[in-house]
Protein backbone atom coordinates (compact mmCIF):
# COMPACT_ATOMS: atom_id res chain seq x y z
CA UNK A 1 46.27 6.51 16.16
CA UNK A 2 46.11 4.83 19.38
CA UNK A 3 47.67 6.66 21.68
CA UNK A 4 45.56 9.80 20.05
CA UNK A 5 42.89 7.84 21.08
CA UNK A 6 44.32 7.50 24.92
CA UNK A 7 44.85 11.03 24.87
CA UNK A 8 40.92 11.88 23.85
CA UNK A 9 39.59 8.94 26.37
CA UNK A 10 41.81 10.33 29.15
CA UNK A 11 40.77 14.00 28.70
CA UNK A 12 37.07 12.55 28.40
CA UNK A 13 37.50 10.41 31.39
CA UNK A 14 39.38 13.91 33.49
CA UNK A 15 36.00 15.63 32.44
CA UNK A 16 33.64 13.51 33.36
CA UNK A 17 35.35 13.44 36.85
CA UNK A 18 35.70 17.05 37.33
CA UNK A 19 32.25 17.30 36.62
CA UNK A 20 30.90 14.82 39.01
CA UNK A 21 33.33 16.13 42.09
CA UNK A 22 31.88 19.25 41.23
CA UNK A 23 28.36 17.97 41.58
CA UNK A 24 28.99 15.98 44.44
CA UNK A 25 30.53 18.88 46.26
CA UNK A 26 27.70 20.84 45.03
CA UNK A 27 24.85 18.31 46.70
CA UNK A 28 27.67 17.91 49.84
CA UNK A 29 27.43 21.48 50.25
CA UNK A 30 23.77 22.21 50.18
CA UNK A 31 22.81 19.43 53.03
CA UNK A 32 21.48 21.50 55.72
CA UNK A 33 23.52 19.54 58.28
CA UNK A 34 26.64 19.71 56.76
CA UNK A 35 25.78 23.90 56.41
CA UNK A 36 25.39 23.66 60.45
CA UNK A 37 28.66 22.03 60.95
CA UNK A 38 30.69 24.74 59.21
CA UNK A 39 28.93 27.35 60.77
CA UNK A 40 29.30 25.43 64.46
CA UNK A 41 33.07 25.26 63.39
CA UNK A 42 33.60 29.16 62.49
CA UNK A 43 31.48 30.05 65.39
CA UNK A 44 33.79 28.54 67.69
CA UNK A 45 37.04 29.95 66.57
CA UNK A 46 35.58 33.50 65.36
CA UNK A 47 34.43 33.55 69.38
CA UNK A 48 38.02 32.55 70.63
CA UNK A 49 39.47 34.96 68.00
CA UNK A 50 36.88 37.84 69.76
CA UNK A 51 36.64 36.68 73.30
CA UNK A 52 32.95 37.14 72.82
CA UNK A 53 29.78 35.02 72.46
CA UNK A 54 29.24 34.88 68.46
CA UNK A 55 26.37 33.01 67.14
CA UNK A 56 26.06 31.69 63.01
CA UNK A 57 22.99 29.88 62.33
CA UNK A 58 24.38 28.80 58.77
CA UNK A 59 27.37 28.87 56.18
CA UNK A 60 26.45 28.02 52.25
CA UNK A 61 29.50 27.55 50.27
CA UNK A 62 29.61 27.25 46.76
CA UNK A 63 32.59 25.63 44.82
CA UNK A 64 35.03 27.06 44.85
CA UNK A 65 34.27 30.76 44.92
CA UNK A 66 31.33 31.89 46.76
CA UNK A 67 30.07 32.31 50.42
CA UNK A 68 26.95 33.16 51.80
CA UNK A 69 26.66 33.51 55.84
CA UNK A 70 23.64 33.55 57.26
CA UNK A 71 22.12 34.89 60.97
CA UNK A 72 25.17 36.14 62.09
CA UNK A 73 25.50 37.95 65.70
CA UNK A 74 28.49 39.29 67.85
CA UNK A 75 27.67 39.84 71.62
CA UNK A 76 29.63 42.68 73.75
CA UNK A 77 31.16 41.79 76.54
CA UNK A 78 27.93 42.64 78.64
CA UNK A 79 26.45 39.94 76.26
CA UNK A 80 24.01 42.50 74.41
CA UNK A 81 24.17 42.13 70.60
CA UNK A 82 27.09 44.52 69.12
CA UNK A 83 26.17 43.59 65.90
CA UNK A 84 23.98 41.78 63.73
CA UNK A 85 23.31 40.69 60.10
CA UNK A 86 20.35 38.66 58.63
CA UNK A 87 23.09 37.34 55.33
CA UNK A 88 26.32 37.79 53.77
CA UNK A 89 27.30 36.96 50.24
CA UNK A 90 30.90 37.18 48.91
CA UNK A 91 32.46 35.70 45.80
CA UNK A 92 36.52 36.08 45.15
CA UNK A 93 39.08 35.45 42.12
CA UNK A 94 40.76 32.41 43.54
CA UNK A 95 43.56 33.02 40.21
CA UNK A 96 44.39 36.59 42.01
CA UNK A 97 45.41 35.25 45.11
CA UNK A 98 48.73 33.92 42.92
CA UNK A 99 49.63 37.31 42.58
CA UNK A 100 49.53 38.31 45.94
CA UNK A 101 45.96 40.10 45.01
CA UNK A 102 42.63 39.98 46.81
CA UNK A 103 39.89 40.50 44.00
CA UNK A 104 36.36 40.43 45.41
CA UNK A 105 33.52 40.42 42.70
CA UNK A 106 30.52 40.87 44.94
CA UNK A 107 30.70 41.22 48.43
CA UNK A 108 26.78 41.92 50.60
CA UNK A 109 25.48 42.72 53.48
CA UNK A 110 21.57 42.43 54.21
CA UNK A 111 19.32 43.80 57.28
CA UNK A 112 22.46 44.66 59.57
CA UNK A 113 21.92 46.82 63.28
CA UNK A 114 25.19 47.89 64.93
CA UNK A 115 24.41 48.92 68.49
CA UNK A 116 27.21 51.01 70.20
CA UNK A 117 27.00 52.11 73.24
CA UNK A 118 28.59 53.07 76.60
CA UNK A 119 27.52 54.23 80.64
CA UNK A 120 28.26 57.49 80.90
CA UNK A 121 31.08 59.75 79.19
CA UNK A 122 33.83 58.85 81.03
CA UNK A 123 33.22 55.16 79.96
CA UNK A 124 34.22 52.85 77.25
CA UNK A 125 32.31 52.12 73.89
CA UNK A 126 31.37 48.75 74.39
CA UNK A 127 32.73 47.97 71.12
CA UNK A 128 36.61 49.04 72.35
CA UNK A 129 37.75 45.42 72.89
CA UNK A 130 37.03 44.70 69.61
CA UNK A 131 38.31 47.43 67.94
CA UNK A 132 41.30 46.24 70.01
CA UNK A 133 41.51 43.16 68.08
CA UNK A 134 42.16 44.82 64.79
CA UNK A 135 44.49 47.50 65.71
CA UNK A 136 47.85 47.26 64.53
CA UNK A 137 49.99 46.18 66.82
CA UNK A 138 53.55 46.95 64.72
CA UNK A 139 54.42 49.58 61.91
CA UNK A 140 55.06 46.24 59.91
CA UNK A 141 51.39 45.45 60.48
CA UNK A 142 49.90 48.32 58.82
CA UNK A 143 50.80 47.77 55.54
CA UNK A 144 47.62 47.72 53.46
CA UNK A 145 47.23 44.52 51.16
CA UNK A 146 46.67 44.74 47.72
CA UNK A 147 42.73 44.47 47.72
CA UNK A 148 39.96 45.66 44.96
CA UNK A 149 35.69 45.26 45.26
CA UNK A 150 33.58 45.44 42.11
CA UNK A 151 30.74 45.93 43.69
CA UNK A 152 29.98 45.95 47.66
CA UNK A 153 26.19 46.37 48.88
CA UNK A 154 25.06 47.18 52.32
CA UNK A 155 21.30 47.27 52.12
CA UNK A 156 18.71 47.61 54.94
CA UNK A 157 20.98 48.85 57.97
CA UNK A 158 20.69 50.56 60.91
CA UNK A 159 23.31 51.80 63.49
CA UNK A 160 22.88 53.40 67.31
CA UNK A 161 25.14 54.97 69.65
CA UNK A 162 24.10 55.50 72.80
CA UNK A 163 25.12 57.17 76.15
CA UNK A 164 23.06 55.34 78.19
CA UNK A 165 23.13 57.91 81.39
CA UNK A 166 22.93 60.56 78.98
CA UNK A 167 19.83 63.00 79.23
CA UNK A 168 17.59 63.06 76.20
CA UNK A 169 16.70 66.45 74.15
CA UNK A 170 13.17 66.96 72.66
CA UNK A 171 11.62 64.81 70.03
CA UNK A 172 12.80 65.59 66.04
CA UNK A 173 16.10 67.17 67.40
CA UNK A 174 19.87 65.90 66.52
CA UNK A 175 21.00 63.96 69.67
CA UNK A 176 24.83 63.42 69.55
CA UNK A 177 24.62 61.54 72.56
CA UNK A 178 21.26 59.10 71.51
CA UNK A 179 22.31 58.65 67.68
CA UNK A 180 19.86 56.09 65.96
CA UNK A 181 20.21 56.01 61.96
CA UNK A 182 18.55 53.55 59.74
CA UNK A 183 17.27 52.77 56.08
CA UNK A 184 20.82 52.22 55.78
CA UNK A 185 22.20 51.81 51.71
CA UNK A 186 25.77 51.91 50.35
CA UNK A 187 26.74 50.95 46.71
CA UNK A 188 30.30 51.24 45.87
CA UNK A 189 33.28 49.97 44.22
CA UNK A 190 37.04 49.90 45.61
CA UNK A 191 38.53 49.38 42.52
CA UNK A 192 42.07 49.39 44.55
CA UNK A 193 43.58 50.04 47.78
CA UNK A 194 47.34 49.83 48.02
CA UNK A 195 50.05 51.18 50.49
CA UNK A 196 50.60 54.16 48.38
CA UNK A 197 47.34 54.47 46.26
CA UNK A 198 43.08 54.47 46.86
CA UNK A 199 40.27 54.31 43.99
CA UNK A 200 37.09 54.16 45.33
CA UNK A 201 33.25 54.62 43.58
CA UNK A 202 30.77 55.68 45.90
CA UNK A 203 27.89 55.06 43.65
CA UNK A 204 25.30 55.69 46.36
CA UNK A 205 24.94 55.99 49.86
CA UNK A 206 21.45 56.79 52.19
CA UNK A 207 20.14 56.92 55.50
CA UNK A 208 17.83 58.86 57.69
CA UNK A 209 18.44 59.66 61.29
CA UNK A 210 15.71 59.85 64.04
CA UNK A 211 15.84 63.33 64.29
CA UNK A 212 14.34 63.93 60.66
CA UNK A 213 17.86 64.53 59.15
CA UNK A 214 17.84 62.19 55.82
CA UNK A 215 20.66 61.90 53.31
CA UNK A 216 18.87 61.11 50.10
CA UNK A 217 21.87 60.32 48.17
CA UNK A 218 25.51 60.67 47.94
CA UNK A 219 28.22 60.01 45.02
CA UNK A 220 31.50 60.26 44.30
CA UNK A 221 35.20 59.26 43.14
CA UNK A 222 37.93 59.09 45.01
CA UNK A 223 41.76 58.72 43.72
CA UNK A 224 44.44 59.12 45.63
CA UNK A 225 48.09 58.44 45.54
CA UNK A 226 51.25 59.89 47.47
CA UNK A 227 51.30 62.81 46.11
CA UNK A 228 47.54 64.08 45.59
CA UNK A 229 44.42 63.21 46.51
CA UNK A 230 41.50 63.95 43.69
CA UNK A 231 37.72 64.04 44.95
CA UNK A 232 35.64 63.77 41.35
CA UNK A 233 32.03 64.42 40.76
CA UNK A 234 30.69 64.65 44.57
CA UNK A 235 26.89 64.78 44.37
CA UNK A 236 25.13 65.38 48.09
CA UNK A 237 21.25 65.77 48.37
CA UNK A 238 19.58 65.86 51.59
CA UNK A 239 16.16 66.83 53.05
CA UNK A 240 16.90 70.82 52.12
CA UNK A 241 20.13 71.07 50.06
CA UNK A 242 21.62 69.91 47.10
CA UNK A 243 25.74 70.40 46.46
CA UNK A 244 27.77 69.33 43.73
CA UNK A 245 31.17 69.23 43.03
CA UNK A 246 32.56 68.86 40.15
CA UNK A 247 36.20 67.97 40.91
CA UNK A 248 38.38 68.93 43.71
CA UNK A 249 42.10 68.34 44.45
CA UNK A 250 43.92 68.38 48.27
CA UNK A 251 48.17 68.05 47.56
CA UNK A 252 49.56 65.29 50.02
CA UNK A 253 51.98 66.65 52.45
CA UNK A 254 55.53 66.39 52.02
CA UNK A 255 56.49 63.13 53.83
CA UNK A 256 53.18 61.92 54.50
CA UNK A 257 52.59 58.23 53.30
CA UNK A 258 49.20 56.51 52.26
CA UNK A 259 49.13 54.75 55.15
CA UNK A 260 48.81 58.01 57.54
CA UNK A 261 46.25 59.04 55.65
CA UNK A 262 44.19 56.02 55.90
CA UNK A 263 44.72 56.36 59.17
């Protein structure tokens, strides 16, 4: 009976500390200062990473599996802002990650302006060195992890490209060359993206460009693996039109892998 009642004051006793290193992390966490630090930490080796100026006002961290970022900005290399967000939130399946998985539950992105641009059209985007960074550098590299979102929002965005020596055309007209789109909404799901298979939800996607054009909604399901490619239940409604397709089906050439399509 004794050592029954070790057991019970032990597992008591692991409790009760869980609990309070959970709290205390939790209070830890939420100190403003401590916030700053982190994001004074990542903004450092995010801007060695880039070779750019990058600015975070503030990283939240929840234990132990949520993020939130907050006032984040990367500079181009003429130190104008390349892009911007107002606050991230992300929260992961820690347990996944022992299967070699990436499981995201909720990934967000609030009040974000991506400014691309370049001189003339001879010129580089100003966004090529970073692009750079990301680019594959072997055929080893460009495997695609094992990765699935349950939901991911992107709410209140706005993007411009820009050929800055580039003449304008009249007022309420397309303008390949001055591109400015905003009101900015996509709600999806990537339910899984492997080296040989996609499944993506596109449950909604908007945004209105200067000249008038406006994409009130788009939907659909896309599922893929090496052999076919199946487009389900595309709905499209803009200013004038409305299309819908009900399913559609595009056979995967002989040879060609998951990866070159991605790519």
């Amino acid at each position: 009976m004794k050592f029954l009642s070790y057991i019970r004051k032990f597992f008591i006793w692991a409790l009760l500390f869980f609990v309070a290193v959970y709290c205390l992390t939790y209070i830890l966490l939420s100190i403003n200062a401590i916030q700053s630090r982190f994001a004074e930490f990542a903004e450092k080796h995010v801007s060695n990473f880039l070779e750019t100026k990058v600015e975070i006002e503030k990283i939240k961290i929840s234990p132990f599996n949520k993020a939130s970022i907050v006032n984040l900005v990367i500079y181009d290399q003429n130190n104008d802002t390349l892009f911007f967000f107002f606050i991230s939130n992300a929260s992961i399946k820690l347990y996944d990650l022992l299967d070699k998985k990436i499981t995201i539950n909720y990934a967000a992105l609030y009040d974000f302006c991506i400014n691309a641009n370049k001189e003339d059209f001879g010129s580089d985007i100003n966004a090529k060195f970073l692009l750079e960074k990301f680019k594959p550098k072997k055929d080893r590299e460009r495997k695609i992890p094992n990765i699935s979102i349950n939901t991911l929002l992107l709410q209140n965005g706005s993007l411009n490209y820009d050929i800055i020596n580039a003449p304008y055309k009249e007022k309420d007209v397309f303008d390949k060359n001055h591109i400015s789109v905003n009101d900015i909404l996509i709600n999806a799901s990537v339910k899984g993206i492997t080296s040989d298979s996609i499944n993506v939800n596109l449950r909604a996607l908007r945004l209105s460009e200067k000249s008038g054009f406006k994409i009130n909604d788009i939907s659909f399901k896309l599922i893929g693996n090496e052999e076919s490619i199946k487009l389900k239940n595309l709905s499209l409604r803009c200013n004038r039109s409305n299309i819908f397709i009900k399913e559609n089906e595009i056979t995967m050439p002989k040879g060609m892998s998951m990866n070159d399509f991605m790519d």
